[in-house]
N, C-alpha and C. Protein backbone atom coordinates (compact mmCIF):
# COMPACT_ATOMS: atom_id res chain seq x y z
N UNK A 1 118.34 5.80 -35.28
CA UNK A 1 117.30 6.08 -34.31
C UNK A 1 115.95 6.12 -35.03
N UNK A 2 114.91 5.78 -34.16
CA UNK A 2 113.33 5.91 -34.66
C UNK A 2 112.77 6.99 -33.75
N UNK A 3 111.69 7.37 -34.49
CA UNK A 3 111.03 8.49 -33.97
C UNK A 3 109.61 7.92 -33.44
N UNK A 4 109.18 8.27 -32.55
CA UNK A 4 107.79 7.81 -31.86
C UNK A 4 106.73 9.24 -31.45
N UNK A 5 105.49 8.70 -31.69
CA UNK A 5 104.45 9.75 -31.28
C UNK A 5 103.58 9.38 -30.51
N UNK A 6 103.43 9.93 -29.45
CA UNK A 6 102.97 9.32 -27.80
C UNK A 6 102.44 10.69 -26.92
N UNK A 7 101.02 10.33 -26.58
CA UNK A 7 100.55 11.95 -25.68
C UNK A 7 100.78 13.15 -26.58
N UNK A 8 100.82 13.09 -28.02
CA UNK A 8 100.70 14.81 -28.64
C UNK A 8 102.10 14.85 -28.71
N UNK A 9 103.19 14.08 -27.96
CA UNK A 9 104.46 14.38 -28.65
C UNK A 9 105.20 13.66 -29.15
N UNK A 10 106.86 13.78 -29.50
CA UNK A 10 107.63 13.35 -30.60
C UNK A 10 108.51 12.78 -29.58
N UNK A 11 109.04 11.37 -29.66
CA UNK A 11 110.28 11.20 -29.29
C UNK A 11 111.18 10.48 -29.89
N UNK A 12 112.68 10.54 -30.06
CA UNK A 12 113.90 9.62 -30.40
C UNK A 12 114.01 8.63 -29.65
N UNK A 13 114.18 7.28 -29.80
CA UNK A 13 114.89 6.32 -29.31
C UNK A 13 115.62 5.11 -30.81
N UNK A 14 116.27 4.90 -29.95
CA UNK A 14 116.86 3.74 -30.54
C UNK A 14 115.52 2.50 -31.66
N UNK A 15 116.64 2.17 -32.32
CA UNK A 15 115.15 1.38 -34.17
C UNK A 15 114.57 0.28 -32.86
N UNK A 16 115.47 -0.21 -32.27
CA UNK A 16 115.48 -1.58 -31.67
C UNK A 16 114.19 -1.68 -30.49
N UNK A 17 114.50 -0.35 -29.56
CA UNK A 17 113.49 -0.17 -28.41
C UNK A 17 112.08 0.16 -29.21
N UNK A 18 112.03 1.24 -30.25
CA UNK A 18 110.56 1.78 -30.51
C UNK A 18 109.85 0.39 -31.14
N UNK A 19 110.77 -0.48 -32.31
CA UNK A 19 109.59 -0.92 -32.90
C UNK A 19 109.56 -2.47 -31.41
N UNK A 20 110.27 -2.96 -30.85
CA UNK A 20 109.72 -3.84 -29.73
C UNK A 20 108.54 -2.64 -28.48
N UNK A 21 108.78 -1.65 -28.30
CA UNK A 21 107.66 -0.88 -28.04
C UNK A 21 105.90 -1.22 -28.51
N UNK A 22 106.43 -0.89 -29.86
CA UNK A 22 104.81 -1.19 -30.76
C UNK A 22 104.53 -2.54 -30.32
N UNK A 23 105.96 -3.58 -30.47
CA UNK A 23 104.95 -4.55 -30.43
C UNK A 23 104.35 -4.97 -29.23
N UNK A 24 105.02 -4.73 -28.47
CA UNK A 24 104.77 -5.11 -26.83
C UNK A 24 103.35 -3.99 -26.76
N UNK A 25 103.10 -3.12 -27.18
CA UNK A 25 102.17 -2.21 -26.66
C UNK A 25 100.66 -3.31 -27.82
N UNK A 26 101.17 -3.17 -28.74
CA UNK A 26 100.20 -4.52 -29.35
C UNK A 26 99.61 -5.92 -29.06
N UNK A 27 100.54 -6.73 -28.36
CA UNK A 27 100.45 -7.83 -27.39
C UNK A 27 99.78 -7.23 -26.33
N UNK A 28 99.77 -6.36 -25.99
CA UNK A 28 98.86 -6.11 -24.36
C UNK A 28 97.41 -5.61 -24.47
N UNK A 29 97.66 -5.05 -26.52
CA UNK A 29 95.97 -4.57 -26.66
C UNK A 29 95.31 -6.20 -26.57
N UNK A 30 96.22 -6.96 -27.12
CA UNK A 30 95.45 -8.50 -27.97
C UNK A 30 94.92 -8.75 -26.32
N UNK A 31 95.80 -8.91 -25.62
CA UNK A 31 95.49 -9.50 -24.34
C UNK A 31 94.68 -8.99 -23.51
N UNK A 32 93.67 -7.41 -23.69
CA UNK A 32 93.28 -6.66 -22.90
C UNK A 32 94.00 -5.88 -21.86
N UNK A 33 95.09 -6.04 -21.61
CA UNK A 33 95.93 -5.44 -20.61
C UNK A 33 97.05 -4.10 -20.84
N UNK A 34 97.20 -3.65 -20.03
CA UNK A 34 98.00 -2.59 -20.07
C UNK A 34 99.61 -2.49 -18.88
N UNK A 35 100.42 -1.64 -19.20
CA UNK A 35 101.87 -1.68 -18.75
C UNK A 35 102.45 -0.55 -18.42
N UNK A 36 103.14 0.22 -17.81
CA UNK A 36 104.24 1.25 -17.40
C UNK A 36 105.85 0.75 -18.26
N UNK A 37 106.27 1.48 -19.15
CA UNK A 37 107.22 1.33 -19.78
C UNK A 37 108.14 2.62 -19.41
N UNK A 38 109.00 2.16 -18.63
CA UNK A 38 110.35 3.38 -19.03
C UNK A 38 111.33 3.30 -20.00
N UNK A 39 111.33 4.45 -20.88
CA UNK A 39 112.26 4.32 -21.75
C UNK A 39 113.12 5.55 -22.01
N UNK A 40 114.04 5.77 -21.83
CA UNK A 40 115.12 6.47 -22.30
C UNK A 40 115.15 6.64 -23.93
N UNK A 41 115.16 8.71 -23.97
CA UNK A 41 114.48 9.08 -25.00
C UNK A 41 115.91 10.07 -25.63
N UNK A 42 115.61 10.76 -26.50
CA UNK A 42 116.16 11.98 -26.93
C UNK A 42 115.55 13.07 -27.03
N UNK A 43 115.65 14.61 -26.24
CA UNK A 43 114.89 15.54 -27.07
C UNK A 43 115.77 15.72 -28.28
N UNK A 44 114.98 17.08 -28.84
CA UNK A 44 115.16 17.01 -29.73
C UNK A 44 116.54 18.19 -30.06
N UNK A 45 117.08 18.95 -28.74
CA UNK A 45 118.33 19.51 -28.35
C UNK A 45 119.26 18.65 -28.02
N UNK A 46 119.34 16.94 -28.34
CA UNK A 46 120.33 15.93 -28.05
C UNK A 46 119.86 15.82 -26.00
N UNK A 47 119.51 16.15 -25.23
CA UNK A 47 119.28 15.99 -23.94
C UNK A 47 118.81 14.69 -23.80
N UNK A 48 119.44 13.57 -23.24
CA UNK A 48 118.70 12.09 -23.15
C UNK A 48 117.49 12.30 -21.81
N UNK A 49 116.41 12.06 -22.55
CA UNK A 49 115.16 11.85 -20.74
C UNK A 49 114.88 10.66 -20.79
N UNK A 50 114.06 10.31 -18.95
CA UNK A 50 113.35 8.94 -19.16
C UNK A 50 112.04 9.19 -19.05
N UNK A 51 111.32 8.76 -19.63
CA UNK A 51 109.97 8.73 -20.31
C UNK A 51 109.53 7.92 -19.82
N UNK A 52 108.20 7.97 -19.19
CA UNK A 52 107.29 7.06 -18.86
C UNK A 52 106.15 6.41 -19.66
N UNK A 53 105.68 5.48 -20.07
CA UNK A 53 104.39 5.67 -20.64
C UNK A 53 103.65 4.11 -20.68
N UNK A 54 102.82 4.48 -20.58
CA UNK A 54 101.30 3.60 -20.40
C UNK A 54 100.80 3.18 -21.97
N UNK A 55 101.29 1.52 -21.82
CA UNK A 55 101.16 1.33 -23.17
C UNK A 55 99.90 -0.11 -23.39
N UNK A 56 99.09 -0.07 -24.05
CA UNK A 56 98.13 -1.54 -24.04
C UNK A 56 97.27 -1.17 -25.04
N UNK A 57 95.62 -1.31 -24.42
CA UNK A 57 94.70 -1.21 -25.64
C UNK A 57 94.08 0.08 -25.15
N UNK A 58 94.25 0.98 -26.67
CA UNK A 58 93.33 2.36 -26.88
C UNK A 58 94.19 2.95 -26.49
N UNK A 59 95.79 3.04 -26.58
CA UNK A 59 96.47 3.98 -26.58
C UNK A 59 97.38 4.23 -27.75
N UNK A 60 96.95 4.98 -28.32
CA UNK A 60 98.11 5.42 -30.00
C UNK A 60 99.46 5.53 -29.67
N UNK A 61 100.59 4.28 -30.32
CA UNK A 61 101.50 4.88 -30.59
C UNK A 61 101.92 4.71 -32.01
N UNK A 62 102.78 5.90 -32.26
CA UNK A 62 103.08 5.57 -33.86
C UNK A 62 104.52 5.79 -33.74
N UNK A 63 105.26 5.00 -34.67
CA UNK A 63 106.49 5.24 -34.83
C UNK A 63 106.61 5.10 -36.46
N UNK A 64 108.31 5.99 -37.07
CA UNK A 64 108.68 6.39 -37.76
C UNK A 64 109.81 6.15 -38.03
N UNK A 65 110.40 6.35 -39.43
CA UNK A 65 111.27 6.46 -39.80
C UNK A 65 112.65 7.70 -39.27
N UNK A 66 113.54 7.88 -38.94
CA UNK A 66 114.44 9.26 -38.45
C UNK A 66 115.31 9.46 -39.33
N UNK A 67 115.49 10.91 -40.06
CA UNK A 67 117.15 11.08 -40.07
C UNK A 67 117.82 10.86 -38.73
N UNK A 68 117.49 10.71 -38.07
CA UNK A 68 118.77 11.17 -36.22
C UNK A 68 119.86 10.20 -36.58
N UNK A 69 121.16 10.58 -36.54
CA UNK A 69 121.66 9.65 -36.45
C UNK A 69 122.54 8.97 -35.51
N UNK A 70 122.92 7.70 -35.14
CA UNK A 70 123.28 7.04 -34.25
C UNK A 70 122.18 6.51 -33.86
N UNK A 71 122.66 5.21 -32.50
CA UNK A 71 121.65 4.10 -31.62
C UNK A 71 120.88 4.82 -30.95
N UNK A 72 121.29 5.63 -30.38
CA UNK A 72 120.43 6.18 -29.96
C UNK A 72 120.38 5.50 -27.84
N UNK A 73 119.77 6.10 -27.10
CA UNK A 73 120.21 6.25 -26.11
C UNK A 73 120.21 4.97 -25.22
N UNK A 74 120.71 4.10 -24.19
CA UNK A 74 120.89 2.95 -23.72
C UNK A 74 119.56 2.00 -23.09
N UNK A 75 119.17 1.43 -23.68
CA UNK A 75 117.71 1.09 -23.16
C UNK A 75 117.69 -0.38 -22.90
N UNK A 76 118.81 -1.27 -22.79
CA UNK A 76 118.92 -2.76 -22.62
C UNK A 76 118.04 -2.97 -21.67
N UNK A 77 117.87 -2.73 -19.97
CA UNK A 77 117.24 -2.73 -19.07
C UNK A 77 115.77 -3.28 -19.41
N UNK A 78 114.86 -2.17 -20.15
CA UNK A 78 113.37 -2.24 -20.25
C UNK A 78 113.19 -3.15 -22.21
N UNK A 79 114.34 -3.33 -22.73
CA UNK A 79 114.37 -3.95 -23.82
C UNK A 79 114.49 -5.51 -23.79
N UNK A 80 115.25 -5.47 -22.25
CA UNK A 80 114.89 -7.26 -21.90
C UNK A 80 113.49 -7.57 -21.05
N UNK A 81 113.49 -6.20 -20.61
CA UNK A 81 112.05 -6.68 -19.90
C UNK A 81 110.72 -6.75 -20.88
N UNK A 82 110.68 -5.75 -21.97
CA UNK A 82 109.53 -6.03 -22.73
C UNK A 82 110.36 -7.14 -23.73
N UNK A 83 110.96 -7.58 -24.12
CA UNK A 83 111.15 -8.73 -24.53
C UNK A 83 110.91 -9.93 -23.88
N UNK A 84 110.93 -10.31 -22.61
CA UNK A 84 110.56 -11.22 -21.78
C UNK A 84 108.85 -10.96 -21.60
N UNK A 85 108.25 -10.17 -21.35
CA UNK A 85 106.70 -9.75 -21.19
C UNK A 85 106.14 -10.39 -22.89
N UNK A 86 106.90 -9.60 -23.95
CA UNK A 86 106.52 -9.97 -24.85
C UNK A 86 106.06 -11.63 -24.80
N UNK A 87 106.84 -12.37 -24.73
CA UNK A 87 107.05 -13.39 -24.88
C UNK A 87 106.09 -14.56 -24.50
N UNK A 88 106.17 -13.84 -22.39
CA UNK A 88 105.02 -14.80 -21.69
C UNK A 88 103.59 -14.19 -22.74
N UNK A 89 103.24 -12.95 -23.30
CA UNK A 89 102.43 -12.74 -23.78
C UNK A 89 101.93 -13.77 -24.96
N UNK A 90 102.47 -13.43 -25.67
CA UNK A 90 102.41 -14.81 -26.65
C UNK A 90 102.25 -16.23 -26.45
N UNK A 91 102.89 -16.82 -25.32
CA UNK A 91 102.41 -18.01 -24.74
C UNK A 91 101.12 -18.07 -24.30
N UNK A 92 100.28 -17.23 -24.03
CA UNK A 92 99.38 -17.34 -23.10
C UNK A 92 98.31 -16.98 -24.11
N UNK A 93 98.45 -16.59 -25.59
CA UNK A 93 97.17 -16.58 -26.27
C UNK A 93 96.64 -17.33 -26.90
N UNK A 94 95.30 -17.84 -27.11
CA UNK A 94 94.91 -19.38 -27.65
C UNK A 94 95.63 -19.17 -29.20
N UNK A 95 95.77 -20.57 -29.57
CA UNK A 95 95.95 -20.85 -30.83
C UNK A 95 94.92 -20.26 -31.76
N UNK A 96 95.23 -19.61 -33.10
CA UNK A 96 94.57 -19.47 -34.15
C UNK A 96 94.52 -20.70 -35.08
N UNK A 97 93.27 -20.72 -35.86
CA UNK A 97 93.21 -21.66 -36.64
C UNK A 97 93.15 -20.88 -38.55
C-alpha cells in the first residue's frame, strides 16, 4: 500500500491507484482542468472509506512510501476510469519539440 496527503490528511490506498492518482491529477493540471475522483481508502484503524476528491491544477497531492501491508483496498472501477481519462488526456496535448 501507498500513503497519500490530500486536504491536511493521510490516506492508504493501494501502490497502483495513488501513484495513477498523481498522475491523472498531473495531466489535468497540464490541461487546465479539474475531476471528482472516488477512491476507496484505508483509515488508519484498518476501516476501508470512499473518499472523494477534487483533483487538477493547484491542488497538492503527495504520496509516499508505506509500511501498510497488503494491496490494499479494491479500486479497479475508478483505476480504469482514470486510466482511460488519463489517456484521452495525453492525446489531446500538442506535441513537444
Amino acid at each position: 500500500m501507498m500513503r497519500f496527503f490530500y486536504g491536511g490528511r493521510n490516506f492508504l490506498a493501494g501502490q497502483d491507484a495513488v501513484t495513477l492518482l498523481l498522475d491523472y491529477s498531473a495531466a489535468l493540471a497540464r490541461a487546465r482542468s479539474a475531476d471528482v475522483v472516488q477512491l476507496r481508502t484505508v483509515d488508519p484503524d484498518g476501516t476501508v472509506e470512499e473518499v472523494s476528491l477534487v483533483v487538477g491544477a493547484g491542488i497538492p497531492i503527495v504520496g509516499e512510501t508505506s509500511h501498510a501491508v497488503g494491496p490494499g483496498p479494491a479500486n479497479a472501477l475508478v483505476i480504469d476510469y482514470m486510466t482511460r481519462e488519463l489517456e484521452r488526456l495525453r492525446r489531446q496535448q500538442p506535441p513537444t519539440d
